[in-house]
Protein backbone atom coordinates (compact mmCIF):
# COMPACT_ATOMS: atom_id res chain seq x y z
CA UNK A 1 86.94 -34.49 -77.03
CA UNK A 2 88.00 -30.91 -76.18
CA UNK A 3 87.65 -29.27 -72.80
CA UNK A 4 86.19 -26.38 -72.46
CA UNK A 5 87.40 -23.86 -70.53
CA UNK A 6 85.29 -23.37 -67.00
CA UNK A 7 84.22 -20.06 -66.14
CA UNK A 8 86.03 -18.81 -63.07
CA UNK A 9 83.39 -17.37 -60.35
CA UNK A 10 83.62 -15.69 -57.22
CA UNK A 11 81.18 -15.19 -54.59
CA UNK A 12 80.80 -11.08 -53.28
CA UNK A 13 83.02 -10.51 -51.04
CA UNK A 14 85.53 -13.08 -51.72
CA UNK A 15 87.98 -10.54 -52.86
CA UNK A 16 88.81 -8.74 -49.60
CA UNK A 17 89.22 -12.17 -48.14
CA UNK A 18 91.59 -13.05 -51.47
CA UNK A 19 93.68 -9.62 -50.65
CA UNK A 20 96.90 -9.39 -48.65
CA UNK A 21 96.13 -8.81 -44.96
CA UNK A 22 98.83 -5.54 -45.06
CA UNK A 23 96.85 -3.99 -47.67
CA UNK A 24 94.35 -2.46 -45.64
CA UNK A 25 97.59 -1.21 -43.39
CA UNK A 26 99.62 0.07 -46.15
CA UNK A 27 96.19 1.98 -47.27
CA UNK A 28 95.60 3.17 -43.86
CA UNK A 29 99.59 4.94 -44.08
CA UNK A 30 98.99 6.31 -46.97
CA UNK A 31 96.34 8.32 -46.61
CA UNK A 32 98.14 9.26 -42.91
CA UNK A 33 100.89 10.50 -45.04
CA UNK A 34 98.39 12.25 -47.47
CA UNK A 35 97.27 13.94 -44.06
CA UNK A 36 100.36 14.94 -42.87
CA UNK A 37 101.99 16.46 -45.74
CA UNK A 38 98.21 18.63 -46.51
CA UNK A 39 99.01 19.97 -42.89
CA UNK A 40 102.61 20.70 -43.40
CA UNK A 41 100.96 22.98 -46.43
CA UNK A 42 98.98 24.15 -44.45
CA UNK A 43 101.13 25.07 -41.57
CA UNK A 44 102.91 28.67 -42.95
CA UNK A 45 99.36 29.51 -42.98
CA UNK A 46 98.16 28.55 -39.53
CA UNK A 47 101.07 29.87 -38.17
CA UNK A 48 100.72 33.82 -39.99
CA UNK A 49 96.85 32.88 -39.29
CA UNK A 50 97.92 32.38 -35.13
CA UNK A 51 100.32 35.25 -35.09
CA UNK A 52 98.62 37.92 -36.86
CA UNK A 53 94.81 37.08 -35.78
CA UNK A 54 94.55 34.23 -33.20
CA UNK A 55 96.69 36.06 -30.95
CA UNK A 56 96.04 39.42 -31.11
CA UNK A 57 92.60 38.66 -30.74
CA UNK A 58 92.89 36.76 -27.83
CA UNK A 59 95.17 39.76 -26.45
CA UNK A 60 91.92 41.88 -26.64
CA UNK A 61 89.50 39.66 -24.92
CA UNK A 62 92.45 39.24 -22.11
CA UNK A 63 92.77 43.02 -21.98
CA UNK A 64 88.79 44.11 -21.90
CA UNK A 65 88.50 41.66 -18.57
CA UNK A 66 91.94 42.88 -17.14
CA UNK A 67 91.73 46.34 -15.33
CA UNK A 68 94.88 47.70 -16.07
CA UNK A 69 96.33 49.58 -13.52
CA UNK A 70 98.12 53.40 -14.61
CA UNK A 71 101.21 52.60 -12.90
CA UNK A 72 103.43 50.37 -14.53
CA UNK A 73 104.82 48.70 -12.20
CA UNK A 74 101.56 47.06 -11.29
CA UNK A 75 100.16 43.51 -13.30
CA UNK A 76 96.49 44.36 -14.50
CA UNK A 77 94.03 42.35 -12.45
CA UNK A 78 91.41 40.39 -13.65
CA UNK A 79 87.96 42.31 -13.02
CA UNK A 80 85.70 39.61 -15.49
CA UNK A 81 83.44 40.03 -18.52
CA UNK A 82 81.26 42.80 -16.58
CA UNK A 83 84.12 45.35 -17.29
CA UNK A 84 83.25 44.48 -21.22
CA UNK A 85 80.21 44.47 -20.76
CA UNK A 86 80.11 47.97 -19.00
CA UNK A 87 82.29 49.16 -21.80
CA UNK A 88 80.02 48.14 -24.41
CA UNK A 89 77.29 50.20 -22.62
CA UNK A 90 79.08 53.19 -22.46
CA UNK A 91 78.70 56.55 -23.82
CA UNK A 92 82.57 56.17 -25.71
CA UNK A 93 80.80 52.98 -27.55
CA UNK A 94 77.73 54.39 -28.35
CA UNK A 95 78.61 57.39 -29.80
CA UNK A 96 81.38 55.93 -31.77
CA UNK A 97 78.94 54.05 -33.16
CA UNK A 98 76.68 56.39 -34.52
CA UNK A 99 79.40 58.34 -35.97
CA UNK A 100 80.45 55.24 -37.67
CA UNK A 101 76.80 54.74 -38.94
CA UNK A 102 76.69 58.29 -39.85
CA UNK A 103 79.94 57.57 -42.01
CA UNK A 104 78.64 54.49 -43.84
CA UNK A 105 75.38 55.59 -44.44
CA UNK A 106 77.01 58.66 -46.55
CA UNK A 107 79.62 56.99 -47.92
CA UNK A 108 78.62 53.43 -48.91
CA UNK A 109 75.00 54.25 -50.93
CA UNK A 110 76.66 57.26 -52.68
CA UNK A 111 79.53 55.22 -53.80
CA UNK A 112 77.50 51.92 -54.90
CA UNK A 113 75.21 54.22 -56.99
CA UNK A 114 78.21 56.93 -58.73
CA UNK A 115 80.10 53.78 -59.34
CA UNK A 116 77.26 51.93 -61.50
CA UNK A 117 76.63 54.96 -63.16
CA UNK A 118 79.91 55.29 -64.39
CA UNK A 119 79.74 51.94 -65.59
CA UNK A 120 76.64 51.86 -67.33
CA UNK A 121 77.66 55.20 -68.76
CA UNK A 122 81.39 53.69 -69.99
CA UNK A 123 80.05 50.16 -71.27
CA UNK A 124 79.70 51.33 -74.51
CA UNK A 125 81.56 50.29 -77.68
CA UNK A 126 82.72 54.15 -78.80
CA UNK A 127 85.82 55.10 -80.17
CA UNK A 128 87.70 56.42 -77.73
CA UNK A 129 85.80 54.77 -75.08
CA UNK A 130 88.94 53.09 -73.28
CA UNK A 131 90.40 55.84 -71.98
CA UNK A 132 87.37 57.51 -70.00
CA UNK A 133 87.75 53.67 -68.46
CA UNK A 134 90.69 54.67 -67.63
CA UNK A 135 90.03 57.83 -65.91
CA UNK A 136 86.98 56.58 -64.05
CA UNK A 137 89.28 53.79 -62.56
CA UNK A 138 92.07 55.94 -61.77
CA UNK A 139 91.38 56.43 -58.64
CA UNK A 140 91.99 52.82 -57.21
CA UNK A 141 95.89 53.58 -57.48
CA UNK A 142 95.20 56.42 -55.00
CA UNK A 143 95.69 55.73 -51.09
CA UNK A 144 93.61 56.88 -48.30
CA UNK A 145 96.17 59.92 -47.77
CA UNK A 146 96.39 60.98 -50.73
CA UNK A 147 92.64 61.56 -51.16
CA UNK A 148 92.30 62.86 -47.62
CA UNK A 149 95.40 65.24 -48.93
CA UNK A 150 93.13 66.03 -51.74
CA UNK A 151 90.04 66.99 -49.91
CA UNK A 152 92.15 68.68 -47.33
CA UNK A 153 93.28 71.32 -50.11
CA UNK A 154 89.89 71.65 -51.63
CA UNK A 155 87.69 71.76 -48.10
CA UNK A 156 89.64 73.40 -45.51
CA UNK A 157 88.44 76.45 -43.78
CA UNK A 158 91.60 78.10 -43.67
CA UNK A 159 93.59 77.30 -46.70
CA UNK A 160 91.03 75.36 -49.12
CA UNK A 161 89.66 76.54 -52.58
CA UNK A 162 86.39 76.48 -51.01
CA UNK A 163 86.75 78.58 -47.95
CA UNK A 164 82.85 79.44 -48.43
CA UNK A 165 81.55 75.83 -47.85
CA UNK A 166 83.29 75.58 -44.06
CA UNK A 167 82.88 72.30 -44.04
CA UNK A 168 85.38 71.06 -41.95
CA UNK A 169 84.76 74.12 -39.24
CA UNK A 170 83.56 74.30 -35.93
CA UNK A 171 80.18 75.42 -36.36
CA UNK A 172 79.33 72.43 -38.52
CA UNK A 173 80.13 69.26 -37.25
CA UNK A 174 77.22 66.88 -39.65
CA UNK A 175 78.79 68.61 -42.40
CA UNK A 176 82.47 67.81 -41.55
CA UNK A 177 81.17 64.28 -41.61
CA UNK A 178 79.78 64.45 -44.89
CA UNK A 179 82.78 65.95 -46.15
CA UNK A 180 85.32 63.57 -44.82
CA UNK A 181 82.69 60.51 -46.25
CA UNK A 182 83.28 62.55 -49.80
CA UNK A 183 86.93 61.35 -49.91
CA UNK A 184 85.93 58.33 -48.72
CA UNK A 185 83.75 57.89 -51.95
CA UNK A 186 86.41 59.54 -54.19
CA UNK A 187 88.56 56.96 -53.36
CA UNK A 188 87.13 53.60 -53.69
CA UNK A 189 84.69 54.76 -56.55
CA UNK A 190 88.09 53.41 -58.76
CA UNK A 191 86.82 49.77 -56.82
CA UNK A 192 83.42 49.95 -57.64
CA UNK A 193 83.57 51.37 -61.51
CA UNK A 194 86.00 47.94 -62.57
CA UNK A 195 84.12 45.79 -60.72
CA UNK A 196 80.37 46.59 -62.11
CA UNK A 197 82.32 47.30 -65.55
CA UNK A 198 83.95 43.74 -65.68
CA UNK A 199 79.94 42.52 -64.24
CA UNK A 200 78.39 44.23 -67.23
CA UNK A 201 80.82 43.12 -69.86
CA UNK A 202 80.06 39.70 -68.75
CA UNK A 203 76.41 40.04 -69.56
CA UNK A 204 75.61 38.08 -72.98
CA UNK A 205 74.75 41.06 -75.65
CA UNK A 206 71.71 38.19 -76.56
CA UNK A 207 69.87 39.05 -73.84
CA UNK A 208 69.81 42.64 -73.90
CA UNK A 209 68.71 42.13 -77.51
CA UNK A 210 66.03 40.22 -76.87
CA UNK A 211 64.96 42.67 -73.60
CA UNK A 212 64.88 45.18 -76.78
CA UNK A 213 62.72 42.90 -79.16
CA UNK A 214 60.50 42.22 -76.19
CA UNK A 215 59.99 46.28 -75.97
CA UNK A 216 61.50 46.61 -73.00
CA UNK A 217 62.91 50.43 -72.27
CA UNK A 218 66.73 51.23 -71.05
CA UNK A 219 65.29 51.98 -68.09
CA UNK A 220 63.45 48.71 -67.43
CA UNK A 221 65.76 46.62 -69.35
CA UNK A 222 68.29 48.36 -66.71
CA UNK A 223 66.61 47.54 -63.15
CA UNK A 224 64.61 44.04 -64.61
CA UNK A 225 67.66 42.74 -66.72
CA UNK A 226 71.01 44.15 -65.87
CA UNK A 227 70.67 44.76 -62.20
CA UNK A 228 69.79 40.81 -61.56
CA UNK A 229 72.38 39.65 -63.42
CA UNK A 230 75.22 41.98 -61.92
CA UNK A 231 73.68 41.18 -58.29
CA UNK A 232 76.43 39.18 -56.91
CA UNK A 233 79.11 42.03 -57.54
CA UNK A 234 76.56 44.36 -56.17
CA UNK A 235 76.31 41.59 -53.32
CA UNK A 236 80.27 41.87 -52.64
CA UNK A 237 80.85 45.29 -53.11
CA UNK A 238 78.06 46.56 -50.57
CA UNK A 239 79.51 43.94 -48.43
CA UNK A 240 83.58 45.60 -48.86
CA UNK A 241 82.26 48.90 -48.34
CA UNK A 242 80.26 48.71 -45.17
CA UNK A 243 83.29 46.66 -43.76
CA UNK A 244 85.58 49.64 -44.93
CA UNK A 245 83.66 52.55 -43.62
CA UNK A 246 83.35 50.89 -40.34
CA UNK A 247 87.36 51.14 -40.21
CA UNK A 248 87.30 54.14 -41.58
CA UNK A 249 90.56 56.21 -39.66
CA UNK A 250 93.44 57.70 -41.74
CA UNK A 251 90.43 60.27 -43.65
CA UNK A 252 89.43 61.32 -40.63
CA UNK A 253 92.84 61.80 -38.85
CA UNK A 254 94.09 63.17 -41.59
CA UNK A 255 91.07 65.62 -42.03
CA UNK A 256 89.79 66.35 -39.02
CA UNK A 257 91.45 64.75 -36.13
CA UNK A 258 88.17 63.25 -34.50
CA UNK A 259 86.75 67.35 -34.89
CA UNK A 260 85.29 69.36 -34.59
CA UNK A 261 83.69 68.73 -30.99
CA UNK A 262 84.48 65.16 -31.32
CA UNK A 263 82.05 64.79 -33.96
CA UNK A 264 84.15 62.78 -36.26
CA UNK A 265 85.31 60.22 -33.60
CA UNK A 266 84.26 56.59 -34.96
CA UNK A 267 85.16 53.65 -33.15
CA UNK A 268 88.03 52.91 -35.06
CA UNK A 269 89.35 56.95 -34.05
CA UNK A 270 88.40 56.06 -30.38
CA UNK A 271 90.41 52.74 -30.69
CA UNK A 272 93.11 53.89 -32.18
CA UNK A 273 93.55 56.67 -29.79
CA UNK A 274 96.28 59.29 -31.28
CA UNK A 275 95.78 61.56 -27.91
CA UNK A 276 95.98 59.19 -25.55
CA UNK A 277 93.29 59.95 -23.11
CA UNK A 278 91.49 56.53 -22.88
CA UNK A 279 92.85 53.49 -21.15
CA UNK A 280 94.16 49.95 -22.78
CA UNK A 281 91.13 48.43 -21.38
CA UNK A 282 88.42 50.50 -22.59
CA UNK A 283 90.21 50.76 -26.10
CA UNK A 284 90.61 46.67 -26.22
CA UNK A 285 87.09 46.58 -25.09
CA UNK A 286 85.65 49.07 -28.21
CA UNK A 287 88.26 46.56 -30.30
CA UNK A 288 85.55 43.67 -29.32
CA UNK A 289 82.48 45.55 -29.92
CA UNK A 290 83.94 46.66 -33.29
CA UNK A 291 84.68 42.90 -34.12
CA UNK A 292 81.25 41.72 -32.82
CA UNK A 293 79.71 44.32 -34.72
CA UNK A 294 81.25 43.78 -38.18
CA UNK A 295 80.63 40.71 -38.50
CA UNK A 296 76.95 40.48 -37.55
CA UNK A 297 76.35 43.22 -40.00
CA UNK A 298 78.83 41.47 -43.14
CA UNK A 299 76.12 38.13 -41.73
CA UNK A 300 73.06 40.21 -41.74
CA UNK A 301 73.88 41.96 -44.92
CA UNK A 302 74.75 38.92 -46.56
CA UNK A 303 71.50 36.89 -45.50
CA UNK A 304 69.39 39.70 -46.84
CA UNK A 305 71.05 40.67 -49.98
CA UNK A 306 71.97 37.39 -51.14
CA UNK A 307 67.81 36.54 -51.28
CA UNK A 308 67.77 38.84 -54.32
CA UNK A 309 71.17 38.21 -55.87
CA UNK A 310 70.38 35.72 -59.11
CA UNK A 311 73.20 33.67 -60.03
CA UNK A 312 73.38 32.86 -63.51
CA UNK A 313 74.02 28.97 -64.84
């Protein structure tokens, strides 16, 4: 008579009791290892992270509670948060701040909207088409000084093409603000053309056919179809640009030098200083408020924007 073969069972949980007792260790120093070499990656970036931003930031918060003293032979003193607070109340912060506003509100929605224009306009499949891509993204190659150079030749009262407009003069300081937000525009409309271009050439030519077979019109097929779809780049780029024309500077030192009357004096200009007339605290303590303030409008921006932004599957 043969004998079968029995059928090996085990009850659950029989196997960690069947396992080596060191496993459990060895597994347990393994993924300690794992650990410490992801941190040892990591640490040529903590470290550029600490010296480049940890510390300079906490350089500012130690400066705006620090009175520092104009003789240098005396250690700033420690006067608390009230200083910061009283600089953040103060006429320098406030009206650095509306000159900032005044410079993104020109510069930002005139950008976002030339720029998608140009896009619309140069997503077309025409012979030749390429190289007006080319020209409406030239201008990304350009710096800030060479565009301020640019308006600078065409805007200047004295030696500009169009001495007429007097922009840039003393009897009209709105206008010099306008005028430095124009180079502002020139320059990052480059930005804005390839990145909506690259959006709409990413939109599936089957669903701007059907928009057509449903009867829908360029102009509704435009704000209904192609605006939802290139949301999220809209989403970013509004985003880039308000954080840019809040540290706007080089333009308007370039252009006007804070003038006329002060009337081009952001809070980046008044923290940067170039005359030196305002003291290391009050400039570390406008360095804050700039900080606080970008990033609660980048958070606010974001929240509301990114409600309408669609996200195709």
């Amino acid at each position: 008579m043969t004998d079968l073969p029995i059928a090996e069972t085990s009850l659950p949980g029989t196997d960690a009791i069947d396992a080596p007792l060191g496993s459990s260790t060895r597994s347990a120093g393994r993924r300690f290892k794992d650990a410490l070499l992801g941190y040892l990656f990591l640490l040529p970036a903590l470290a550029a992270f600490a010296a480049f931003a940890y510390y300079p930031l906490y350089r500012l918060i130690y400066d705006s509670v620090h009175h520092q003293s104009r003789f240098l032979n005396r250690p700033p003193t420690y006067v608390g948060f009230a200083q910061l607070w009283d600089t953040l109340r103060s006429s320098e912060f406030t009206s650095g701040l509306g000159h900032s506003a005044l410079f993104m509100l020109y510069s930002v929605p005139l950008g976002l909207v030339l720029g998608v224009l140009l896009a619309v306009a140069a997503h077309r499949r025409l012979r030749g088409i390429k190289i007006y891509q080319a020209i409406f993204s030239s201008t990304i190659a350009s710096s800030v000084a060479v565009a301020s150079v640019i308006f600078f030749t065409l805007v200047n009262p004295v030696v500009g093409y169009f001495k007429d407009v007097s922009w840039l003069s003393l009897d009209s300081p709105t206008s010099a603000m306008f005028s430095v937000s124009l180079s502002s525009v020139w320059q990052n409309l480059g930005l804005t053309f390839i990145i909506v271009l690259a959006a709409l050439q990413a939109i599936p030519d089957d669903v701007d056919e059907a928009a057509m077979l449903d009867g829908f019109g360029p102009v509704r097929r435009f704000f209904r179809i192609t605006v939802p779809l290139i949301s999220p780049a809209l989403l970013f780029l509004a985003i880039v640009l308000v954080i840019s024309a809040l540290q706007a500077y080089a333009q308007i030192e370039m252009l006007t030098g804070g003038g006329p009357a002060g009337a081009t004096e952001t809070l980046l200009f008044k923290i940067a200083d170039p005359n030196g007339i305002r003291a290391l605290d009050l400039r570390a303590g406008l360095s804050i408020g700039l900080f606080l303030l970008t990033g609660a409008v980048a958070l606010v921006q974001y929240s509301l924007l990114s409600r309408r932004v669609h996200y195709g599957d």
